[in-house]
PDB file of N, CA and C in Angstrom:
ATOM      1  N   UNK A   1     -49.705  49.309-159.408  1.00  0.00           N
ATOM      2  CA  UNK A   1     -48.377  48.902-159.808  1.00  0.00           C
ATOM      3  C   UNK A   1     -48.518  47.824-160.880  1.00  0.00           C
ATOM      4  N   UNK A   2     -47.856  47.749-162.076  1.00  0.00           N
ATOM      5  CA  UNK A   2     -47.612  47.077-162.862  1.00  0.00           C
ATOM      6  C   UNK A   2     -46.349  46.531-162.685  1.00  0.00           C
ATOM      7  N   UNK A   3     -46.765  44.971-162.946  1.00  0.00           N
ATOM      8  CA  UNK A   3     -45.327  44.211-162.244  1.00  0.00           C
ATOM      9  C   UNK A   3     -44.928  42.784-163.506  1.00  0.00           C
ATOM     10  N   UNK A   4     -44.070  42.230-163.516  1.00  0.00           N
ATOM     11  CA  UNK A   4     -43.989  41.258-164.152  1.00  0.00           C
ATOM     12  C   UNK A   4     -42.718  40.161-163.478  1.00  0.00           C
ATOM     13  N   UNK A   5     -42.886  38.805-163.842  1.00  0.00           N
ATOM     14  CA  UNK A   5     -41.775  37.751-163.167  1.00  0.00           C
ATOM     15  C   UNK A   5     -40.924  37.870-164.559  1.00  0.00           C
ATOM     16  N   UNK A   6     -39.918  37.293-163.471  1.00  0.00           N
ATOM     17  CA  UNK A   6     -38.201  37.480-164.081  1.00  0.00           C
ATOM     18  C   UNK A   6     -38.493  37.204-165.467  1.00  0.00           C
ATOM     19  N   UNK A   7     -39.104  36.283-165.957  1.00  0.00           N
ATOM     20  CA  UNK A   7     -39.144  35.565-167.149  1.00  0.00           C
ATOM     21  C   UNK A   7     -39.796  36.163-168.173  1.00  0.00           C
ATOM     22  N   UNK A   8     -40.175  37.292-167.725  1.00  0.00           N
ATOM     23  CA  UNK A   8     -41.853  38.130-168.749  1.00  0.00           C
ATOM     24  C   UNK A   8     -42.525  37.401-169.155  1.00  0.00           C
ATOM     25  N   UNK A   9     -43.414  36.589-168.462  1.00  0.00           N
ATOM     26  CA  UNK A   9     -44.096  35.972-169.080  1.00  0.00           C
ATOM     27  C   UNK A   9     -45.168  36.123-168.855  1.00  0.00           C
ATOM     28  N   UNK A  10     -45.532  36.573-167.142  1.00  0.00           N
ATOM     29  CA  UNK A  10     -47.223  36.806-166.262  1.00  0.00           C
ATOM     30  C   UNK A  10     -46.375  38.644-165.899  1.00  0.00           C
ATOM     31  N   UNK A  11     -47.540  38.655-166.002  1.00  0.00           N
ATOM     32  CA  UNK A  11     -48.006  40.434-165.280  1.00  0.00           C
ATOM     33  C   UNK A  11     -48.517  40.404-164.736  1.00  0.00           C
ATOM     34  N   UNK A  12     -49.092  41.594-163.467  1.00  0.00           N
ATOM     35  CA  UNK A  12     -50.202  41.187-162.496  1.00  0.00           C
ATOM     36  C   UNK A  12     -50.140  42.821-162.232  1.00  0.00           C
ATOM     37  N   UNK A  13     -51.097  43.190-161.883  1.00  0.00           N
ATOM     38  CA  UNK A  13     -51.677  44.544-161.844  1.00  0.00           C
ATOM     39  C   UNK A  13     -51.738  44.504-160.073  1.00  0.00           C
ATOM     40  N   UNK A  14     -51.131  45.440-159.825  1.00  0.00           N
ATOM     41  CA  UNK A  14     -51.627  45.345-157.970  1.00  0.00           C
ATOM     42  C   UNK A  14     -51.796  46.829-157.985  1.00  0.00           C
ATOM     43  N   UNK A  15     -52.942  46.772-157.195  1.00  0.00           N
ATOM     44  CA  UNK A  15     -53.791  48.311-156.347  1.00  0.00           C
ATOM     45  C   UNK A  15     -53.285  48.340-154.892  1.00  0.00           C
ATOM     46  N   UNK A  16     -52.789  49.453-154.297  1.00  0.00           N
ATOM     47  CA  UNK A  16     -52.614  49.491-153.445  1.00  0.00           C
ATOM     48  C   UNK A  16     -52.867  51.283-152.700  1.00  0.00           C
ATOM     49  N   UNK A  17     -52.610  51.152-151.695  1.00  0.00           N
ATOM     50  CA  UNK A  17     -53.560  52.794-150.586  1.00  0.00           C
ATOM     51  C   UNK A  17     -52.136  53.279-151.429  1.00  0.00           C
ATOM     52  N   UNK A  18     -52.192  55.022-151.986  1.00  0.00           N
ATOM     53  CA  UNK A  18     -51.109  55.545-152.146  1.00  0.00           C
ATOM     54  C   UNK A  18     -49.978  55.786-151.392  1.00  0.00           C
ATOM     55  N   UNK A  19     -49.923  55.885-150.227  1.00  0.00           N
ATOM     56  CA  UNK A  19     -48.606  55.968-149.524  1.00  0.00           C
ATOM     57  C   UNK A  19     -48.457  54.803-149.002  1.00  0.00           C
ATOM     58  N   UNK A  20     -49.102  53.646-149.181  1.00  0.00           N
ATOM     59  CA  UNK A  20     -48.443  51.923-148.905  1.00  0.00           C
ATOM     60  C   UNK A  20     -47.156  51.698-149.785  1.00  0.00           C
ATOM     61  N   UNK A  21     -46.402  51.098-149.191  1.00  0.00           N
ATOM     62  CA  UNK A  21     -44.924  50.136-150.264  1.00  0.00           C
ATOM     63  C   UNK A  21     -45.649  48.674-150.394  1.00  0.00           C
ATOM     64  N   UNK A  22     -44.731  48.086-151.364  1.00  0.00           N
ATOM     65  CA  UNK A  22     -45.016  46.567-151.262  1.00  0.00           C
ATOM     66  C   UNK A  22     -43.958  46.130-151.754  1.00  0.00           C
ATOM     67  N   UNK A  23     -43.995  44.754-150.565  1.00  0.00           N
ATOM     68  CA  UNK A  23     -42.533  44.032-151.013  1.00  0.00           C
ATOM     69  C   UNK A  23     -42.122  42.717-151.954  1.00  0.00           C
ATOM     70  N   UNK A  24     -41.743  43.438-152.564  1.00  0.00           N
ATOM     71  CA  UNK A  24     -42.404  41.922-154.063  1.00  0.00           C
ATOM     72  C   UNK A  24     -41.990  40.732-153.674  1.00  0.00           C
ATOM     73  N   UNK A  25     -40.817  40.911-152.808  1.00  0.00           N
ATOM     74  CA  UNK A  25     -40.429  39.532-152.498  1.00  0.00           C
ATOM     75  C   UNK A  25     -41.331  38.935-151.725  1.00  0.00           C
ATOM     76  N   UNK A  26     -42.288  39.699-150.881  1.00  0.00           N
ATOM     77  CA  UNK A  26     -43.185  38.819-150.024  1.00  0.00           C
ATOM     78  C   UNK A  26     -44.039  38.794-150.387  1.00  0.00           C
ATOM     79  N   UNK A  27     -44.400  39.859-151.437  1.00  0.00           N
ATOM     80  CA  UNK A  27     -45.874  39.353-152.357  1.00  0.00           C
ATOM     81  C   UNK A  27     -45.593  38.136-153.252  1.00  0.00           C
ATOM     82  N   UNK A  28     -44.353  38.080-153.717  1.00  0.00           N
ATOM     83  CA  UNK A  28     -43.858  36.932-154.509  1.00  0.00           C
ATOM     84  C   UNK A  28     -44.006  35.336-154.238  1.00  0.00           C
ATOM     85  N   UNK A  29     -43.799  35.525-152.904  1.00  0.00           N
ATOM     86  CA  UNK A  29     -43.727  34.347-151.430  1.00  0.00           C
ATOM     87  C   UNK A  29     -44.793  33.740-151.031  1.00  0.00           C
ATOM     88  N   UNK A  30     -45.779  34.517-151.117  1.00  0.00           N
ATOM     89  CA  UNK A  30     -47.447  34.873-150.391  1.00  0.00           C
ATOM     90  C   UNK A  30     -48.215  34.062-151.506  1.00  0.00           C
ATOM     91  N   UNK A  31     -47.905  34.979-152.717  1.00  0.00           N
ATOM     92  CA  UNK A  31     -48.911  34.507-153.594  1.00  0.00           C
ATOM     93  C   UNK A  31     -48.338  33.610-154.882  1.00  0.00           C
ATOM     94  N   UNK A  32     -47.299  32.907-154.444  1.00  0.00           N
ATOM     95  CA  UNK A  32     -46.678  31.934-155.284  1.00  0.00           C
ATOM     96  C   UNK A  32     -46.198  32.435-157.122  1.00  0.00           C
ATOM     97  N   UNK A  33     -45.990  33.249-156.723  1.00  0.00           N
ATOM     98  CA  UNK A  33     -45.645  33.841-158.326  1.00  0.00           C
ATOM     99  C   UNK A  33     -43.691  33.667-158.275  1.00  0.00           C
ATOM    100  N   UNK A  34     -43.504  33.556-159.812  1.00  0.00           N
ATOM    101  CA  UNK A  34     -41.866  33.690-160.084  1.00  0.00           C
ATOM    102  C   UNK A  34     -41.376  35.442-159.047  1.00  0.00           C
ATOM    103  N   UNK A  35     -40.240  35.672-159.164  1.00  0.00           N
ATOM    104  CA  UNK A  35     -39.467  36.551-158.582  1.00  0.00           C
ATOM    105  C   UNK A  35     -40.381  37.691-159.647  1.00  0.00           C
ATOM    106  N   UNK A  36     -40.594  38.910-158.804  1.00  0.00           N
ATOM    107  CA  UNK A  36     -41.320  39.586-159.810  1.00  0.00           C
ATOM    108  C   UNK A  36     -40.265  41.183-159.694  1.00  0.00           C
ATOM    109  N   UNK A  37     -40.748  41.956-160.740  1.00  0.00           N
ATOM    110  CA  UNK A  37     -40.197  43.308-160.663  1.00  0.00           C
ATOM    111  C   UNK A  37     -41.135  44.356-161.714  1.00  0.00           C
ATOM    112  N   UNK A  38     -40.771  45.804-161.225  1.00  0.00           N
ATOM    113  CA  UNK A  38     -41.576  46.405-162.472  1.00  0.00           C
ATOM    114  C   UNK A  38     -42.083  46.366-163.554  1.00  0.00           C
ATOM    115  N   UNK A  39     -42.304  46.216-164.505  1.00  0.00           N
ATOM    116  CA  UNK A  39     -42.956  45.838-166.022  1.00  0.00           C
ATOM    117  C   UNK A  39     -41.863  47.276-166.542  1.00  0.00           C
ATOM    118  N   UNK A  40     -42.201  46.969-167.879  1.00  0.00           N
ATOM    119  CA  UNK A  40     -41.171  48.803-168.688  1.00  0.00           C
ATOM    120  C   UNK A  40     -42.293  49.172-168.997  1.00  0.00           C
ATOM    121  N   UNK A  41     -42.201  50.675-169.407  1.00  0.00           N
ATOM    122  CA  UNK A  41     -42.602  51.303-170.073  1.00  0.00           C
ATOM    123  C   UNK A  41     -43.629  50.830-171.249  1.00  0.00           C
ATOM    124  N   UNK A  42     -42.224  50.179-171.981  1.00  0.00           N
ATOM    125  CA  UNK A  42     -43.029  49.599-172.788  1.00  0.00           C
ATOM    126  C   UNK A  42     -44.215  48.448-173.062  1.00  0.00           C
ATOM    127  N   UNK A  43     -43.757  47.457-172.019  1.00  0.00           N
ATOM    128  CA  UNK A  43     -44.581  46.413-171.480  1.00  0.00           C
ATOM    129  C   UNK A  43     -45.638  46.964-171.105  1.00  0.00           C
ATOM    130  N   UNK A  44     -46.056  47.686-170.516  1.00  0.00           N
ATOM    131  CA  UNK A  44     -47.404  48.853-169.716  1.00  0.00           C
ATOM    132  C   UNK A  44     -47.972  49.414-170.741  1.00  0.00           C
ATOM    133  N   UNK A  45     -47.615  49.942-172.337  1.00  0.00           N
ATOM    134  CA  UNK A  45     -48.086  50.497-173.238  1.00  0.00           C
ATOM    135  C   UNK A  45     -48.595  49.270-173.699  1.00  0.00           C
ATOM    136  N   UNK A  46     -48.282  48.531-174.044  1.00  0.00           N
ATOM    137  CA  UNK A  46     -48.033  47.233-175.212  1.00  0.00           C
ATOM    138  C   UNK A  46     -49.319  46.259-174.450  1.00  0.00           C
ATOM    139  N   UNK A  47     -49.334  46.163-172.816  1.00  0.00           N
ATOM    140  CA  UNK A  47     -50.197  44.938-172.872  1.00  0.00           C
ATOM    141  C   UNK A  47     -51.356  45.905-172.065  1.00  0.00           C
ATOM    142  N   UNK A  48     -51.607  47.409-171.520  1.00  0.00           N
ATOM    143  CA  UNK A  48     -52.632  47.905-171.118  1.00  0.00           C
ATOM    144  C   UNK A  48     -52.978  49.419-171.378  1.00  0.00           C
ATOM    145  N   UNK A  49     -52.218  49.694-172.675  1.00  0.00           N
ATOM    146  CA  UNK A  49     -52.477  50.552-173.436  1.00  0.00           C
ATOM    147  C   UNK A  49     -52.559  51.877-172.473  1.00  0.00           C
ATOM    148  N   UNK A  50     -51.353  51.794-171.238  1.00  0.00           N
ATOM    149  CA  UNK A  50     -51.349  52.992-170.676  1.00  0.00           C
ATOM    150  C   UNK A  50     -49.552  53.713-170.326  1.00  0.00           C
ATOM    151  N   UNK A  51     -49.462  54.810-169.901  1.00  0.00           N
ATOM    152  CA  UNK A  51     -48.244  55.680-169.770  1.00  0.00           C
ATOM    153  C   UNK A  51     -48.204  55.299-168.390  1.00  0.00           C
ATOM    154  N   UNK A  52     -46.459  55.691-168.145  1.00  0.00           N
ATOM    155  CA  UNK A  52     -46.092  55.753-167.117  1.00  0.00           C
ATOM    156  C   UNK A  52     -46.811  56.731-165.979  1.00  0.00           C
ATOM    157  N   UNK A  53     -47.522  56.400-165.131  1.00  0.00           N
ATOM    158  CA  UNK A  53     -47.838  57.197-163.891  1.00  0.00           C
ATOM    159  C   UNK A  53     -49.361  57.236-164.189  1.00  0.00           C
ATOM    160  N   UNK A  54     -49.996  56.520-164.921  1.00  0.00           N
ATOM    161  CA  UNK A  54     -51.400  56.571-165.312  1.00  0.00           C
ATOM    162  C   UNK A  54     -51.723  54.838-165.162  1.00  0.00           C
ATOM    163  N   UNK A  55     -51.452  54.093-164.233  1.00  0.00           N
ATOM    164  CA  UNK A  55     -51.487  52.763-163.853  1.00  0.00           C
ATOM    165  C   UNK A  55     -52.666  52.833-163.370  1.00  0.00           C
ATOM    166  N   UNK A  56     -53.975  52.343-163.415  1.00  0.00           N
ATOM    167  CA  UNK A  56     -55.339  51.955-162.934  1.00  0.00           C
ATOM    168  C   UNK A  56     -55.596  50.729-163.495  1.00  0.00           C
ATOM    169  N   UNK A  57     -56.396  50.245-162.417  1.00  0.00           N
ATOM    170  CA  UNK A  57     -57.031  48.647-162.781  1.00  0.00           C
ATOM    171  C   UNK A  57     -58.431  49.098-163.645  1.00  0.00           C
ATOM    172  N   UNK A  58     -58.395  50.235-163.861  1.00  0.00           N
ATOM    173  CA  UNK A  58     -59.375  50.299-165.321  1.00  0.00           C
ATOM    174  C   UNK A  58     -58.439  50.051-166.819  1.00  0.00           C
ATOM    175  N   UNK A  59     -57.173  50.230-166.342  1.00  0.00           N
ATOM    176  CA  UNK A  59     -55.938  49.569-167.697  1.00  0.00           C
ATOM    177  C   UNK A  59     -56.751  48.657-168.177  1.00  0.00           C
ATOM    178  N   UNK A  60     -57.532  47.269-167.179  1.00  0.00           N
ATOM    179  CA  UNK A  60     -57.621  46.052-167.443  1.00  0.00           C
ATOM    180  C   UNK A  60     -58.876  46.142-168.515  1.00  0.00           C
ATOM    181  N   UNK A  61     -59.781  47.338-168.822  1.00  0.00           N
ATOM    182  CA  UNK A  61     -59.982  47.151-169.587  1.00  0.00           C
ATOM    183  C   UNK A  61     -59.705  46.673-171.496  1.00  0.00           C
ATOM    184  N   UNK A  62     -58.454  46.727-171.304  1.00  0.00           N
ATOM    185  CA  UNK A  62     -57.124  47.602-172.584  1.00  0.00           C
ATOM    186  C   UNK A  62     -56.229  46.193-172.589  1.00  0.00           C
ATOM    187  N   UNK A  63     -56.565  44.822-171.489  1.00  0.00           N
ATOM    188  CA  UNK A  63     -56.527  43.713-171.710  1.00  0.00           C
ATOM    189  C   UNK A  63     -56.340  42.875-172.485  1.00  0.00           C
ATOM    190  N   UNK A  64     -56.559  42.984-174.022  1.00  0.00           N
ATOM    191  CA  UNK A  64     -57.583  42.167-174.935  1.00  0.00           C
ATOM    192  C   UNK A  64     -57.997  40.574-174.348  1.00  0.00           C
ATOM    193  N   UNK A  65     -56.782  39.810-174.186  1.00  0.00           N
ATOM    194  CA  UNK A  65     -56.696  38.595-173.525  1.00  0.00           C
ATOM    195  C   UNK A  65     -57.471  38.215-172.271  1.00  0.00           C
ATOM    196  N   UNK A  66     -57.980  39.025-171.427  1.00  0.00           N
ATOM    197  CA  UNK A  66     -58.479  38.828-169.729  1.00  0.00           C
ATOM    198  C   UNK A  66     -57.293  38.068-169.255  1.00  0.00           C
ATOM    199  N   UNK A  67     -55.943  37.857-169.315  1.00  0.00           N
ATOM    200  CA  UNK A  67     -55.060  37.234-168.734  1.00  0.00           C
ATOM    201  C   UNK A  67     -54.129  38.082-167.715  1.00  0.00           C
ATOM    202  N   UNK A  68     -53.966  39.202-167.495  1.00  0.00           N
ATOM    203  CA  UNK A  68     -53.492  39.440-166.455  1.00  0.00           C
ATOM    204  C   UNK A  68     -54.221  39.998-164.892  1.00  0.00           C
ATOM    205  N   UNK A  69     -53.911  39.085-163.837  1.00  0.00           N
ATOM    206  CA  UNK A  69     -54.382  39.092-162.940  1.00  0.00           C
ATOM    207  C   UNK A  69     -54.336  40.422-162.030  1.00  0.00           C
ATOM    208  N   UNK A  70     -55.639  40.640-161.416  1.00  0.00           N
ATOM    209  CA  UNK A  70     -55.606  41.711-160.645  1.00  0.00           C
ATOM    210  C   UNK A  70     -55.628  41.930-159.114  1.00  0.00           C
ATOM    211  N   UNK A  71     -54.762  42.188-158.719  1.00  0.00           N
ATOM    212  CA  UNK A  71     -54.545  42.057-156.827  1.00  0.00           C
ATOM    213  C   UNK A  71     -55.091  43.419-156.557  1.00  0.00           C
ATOM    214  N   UNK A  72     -56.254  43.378-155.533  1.00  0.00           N
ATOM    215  CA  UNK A  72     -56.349  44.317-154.569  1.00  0.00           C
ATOM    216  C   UNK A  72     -56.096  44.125-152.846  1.00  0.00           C
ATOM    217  N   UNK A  73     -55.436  45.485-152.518  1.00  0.00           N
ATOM    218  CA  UNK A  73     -55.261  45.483-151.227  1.00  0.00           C
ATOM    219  C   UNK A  73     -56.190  45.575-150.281  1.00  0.00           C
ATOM    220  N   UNK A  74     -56.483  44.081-149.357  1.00  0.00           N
ATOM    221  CA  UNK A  74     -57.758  43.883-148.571  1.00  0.00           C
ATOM    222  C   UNK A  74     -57.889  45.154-147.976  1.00  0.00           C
ATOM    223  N   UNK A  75     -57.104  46.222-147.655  1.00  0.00           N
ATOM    224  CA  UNK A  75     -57.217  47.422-146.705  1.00  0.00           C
ATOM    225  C   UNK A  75     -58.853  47.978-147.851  1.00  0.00           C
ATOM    226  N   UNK A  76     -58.686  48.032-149.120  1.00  0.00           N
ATOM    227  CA  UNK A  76     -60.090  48.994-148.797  1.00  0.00           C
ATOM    228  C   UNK A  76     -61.421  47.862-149.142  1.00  0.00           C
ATOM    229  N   UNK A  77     -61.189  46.560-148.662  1.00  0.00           N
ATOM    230  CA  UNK A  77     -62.242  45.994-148.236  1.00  0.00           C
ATOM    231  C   UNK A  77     -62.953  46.324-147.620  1.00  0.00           C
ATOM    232  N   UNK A  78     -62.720  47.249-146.375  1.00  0.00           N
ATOM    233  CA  UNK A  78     -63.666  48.082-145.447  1.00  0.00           C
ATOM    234  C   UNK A  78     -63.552  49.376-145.486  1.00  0.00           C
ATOM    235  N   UNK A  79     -63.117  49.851-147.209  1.00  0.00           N
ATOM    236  CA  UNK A  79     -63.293  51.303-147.455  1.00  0.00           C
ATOM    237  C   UNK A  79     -64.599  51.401-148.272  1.00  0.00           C
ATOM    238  N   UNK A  80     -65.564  52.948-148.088  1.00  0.00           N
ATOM    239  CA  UNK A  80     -66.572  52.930-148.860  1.00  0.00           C
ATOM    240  C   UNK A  80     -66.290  53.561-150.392  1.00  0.00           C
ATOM    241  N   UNK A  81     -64.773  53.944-150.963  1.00  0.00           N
ATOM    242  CA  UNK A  81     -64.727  54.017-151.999  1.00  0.00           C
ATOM    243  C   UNK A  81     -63.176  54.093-152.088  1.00  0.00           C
ATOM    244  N   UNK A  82     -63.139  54.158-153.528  1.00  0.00           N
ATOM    245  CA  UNK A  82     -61.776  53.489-153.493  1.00  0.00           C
ATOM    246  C   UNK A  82     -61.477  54.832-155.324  1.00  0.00           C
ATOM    247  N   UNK A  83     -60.363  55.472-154.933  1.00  0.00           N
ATOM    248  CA  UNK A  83     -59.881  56.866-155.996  1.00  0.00           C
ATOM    249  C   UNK A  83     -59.275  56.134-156.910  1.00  0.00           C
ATOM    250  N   UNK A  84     -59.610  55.985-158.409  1.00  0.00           N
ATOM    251  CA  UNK A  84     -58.798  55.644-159.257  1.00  0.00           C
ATOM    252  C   UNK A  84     -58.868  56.354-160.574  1.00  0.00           C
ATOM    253  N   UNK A  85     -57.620  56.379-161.635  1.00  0.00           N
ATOM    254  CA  UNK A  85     -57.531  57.043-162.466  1.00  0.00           C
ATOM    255  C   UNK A  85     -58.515  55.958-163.752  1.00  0.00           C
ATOM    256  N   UNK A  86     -58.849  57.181-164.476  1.00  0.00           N
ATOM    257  CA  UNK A  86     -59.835  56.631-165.111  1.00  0.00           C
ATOM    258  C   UNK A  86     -58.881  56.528-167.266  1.00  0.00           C
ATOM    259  N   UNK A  87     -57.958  55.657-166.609  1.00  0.00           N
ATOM    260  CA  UNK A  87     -57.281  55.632-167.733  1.00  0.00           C
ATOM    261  C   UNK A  87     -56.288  56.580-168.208  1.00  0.00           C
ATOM    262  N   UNK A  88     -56.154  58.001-167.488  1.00  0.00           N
ATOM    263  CA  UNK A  88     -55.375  58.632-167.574  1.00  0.00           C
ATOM    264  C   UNK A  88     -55.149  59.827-166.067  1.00  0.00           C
ATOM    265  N   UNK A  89     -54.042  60.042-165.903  1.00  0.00           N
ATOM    266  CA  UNK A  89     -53.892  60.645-164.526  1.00  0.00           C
ATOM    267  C   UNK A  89     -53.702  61.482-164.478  1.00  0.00           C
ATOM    268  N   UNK A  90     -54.787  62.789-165.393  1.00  0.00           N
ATOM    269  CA  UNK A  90     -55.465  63.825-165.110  1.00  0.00           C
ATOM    270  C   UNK A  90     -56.752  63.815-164.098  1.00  0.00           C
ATOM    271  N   UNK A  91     -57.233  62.935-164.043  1.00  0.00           N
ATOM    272  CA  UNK A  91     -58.339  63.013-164.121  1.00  0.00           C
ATOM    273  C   UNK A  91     -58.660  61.719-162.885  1.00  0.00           C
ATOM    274  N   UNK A  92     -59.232  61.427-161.671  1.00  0.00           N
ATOM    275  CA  UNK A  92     -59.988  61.188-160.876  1.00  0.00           C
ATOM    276  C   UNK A  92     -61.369  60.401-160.791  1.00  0.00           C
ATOM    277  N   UNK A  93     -61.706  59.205-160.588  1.00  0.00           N
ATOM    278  CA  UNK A  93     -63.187  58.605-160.398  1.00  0.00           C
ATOM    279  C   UNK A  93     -62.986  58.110-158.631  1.00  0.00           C
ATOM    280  N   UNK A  94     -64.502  57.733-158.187  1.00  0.00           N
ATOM    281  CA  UNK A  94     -64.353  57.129-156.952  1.00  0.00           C
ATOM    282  C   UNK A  94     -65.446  56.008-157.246  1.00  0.00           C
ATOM    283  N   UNK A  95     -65.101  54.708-156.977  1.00  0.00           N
ATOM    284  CA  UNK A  95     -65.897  53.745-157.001  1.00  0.00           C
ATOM    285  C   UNK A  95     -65.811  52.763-155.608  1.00  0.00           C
ATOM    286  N   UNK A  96     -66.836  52.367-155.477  1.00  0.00           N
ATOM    287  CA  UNK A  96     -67.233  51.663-154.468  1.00  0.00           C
ATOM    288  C   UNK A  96     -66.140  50.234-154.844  1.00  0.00           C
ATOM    289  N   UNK A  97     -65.035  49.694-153.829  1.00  0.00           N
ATOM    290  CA  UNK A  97     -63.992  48.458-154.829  1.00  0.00           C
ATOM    291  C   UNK A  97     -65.232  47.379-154.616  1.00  0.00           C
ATOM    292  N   UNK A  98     -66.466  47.326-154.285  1.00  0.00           N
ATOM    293  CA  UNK A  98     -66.793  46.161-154.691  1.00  0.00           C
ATOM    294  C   UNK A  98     -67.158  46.229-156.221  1.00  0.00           C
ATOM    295  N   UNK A  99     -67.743  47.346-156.534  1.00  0.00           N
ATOM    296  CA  UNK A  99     -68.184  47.859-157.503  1.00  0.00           C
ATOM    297  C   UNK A  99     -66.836  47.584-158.680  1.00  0.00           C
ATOM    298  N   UNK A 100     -65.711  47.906-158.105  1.00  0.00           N
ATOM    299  CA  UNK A 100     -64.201  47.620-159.435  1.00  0.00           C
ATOM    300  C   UNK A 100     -64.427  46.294-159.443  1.00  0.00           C
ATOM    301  N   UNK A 101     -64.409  45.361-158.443  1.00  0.00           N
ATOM    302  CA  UNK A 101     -64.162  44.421-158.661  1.00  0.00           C
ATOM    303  C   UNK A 101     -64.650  43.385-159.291  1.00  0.00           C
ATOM    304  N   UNK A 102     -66.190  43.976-159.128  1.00  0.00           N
ATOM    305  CA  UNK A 102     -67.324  43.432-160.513  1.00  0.00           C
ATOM    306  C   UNK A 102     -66.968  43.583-161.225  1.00  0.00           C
ATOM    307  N   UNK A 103     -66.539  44.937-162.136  1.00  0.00           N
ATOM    308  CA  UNK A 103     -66.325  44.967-162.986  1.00  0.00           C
ATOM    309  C   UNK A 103     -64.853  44.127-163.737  1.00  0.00           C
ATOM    310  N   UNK A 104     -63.809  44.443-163.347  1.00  0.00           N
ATOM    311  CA  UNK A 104     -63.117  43.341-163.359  1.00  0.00           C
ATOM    312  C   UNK A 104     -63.165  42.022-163.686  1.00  0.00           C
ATOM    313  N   UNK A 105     -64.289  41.520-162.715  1.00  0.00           N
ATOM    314  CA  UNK A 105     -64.269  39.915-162.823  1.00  0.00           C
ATOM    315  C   UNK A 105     -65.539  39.810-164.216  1.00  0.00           C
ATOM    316  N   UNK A 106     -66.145  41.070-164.505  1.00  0.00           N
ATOM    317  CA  UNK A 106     -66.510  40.650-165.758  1.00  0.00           C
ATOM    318  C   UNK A 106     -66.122  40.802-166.550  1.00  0.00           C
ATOM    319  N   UNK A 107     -65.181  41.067-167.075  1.00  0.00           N
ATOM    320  CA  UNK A 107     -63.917  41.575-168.188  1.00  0.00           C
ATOM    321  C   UNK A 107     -62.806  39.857-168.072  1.00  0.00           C
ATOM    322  N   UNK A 108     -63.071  39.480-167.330  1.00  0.00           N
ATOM    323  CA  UNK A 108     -62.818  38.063-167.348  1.00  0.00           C
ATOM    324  C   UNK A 108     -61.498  37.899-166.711  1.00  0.00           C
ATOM    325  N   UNK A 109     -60.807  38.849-166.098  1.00  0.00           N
ATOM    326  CA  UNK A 109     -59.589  38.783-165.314  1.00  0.00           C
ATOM    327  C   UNK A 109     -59.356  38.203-164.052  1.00  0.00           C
ATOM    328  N   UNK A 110     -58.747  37.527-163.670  1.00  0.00           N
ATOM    329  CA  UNK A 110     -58.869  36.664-161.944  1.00  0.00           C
ATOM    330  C   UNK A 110     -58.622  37.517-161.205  1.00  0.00           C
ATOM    331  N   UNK A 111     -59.190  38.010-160.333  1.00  0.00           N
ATOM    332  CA  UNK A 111     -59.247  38.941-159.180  1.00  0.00           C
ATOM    333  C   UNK A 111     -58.738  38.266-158.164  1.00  0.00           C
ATOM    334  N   UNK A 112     -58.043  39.234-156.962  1.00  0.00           N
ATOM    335  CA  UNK A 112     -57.624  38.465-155.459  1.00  0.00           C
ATOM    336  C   UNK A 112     -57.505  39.596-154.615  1.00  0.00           C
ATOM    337  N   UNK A 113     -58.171  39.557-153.734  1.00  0.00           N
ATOM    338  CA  UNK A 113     -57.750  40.701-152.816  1.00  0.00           C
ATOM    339  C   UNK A 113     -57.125  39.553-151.475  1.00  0.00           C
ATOM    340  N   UNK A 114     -55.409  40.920-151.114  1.00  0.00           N
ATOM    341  CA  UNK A 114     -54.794  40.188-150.347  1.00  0.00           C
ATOM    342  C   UNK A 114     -54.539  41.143-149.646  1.00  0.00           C
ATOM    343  N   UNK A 115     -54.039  40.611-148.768  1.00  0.00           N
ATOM    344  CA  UNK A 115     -53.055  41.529-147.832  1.00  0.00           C
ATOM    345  C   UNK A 115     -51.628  41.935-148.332  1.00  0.00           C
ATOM    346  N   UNK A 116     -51.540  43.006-148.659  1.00  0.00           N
ATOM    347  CA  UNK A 116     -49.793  43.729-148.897  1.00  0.00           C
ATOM    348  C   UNK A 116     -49.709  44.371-148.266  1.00  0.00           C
TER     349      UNK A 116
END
């Protein structure tokens, strides 16, 4: 999910199990961020160079800045791999999330895995 606070000012990338919801207001609450809501279209093209329904925390490569933060859901902390689109959502990878999350934190983005 690509998300942004009222103000557009922070974005934050959250991963979550596909049939999980999340409630922004309590992710909002939890993790001290402004009131948050979807990002547009355009915001999602513009700051991670991806289309609607093709949302992966490999976007964060497409970054330039390393400034938007990336939340993963502690649930696949004790998964041995974790399905993500590999920039476009034809197409399927499986990586180990410790393995994303390296990568990630070397692309220079603040990582957090929480509970949603």
């Amino acid at each position: 999910m690509f998300v942004r606070d009222d103000k557009k000012r922070d974005y934050y990338l959250l991963t979550i199990k596909g049939d999980k919801r999340v409630n922004l207001q309590q992710f909002h609450e939890e993790n001290d961020t402004r009131r948050l809501s979807f990002a547009s279209p355009q915001d999602l093209k513009e700051k991670l160079g991806l289309e609607p329904g093709s949302v992966t925390p490999l976007g964060l490569l497409n970054d330039s800045h390393h400034e938007i933060p990336f939340y993963l859901d502690s649930y696949f902390s004790d998964q041995p791999r974790i399905a993500i689109h590999p920039n476009d959502n034809t197409a399927t990878i499986w990586l180990d999330p410790q393995d994303l999350l390296k990568i990630i934190k070397s692309l220079g983005n603040p990582v957090r895995v929480v509970k949603m």
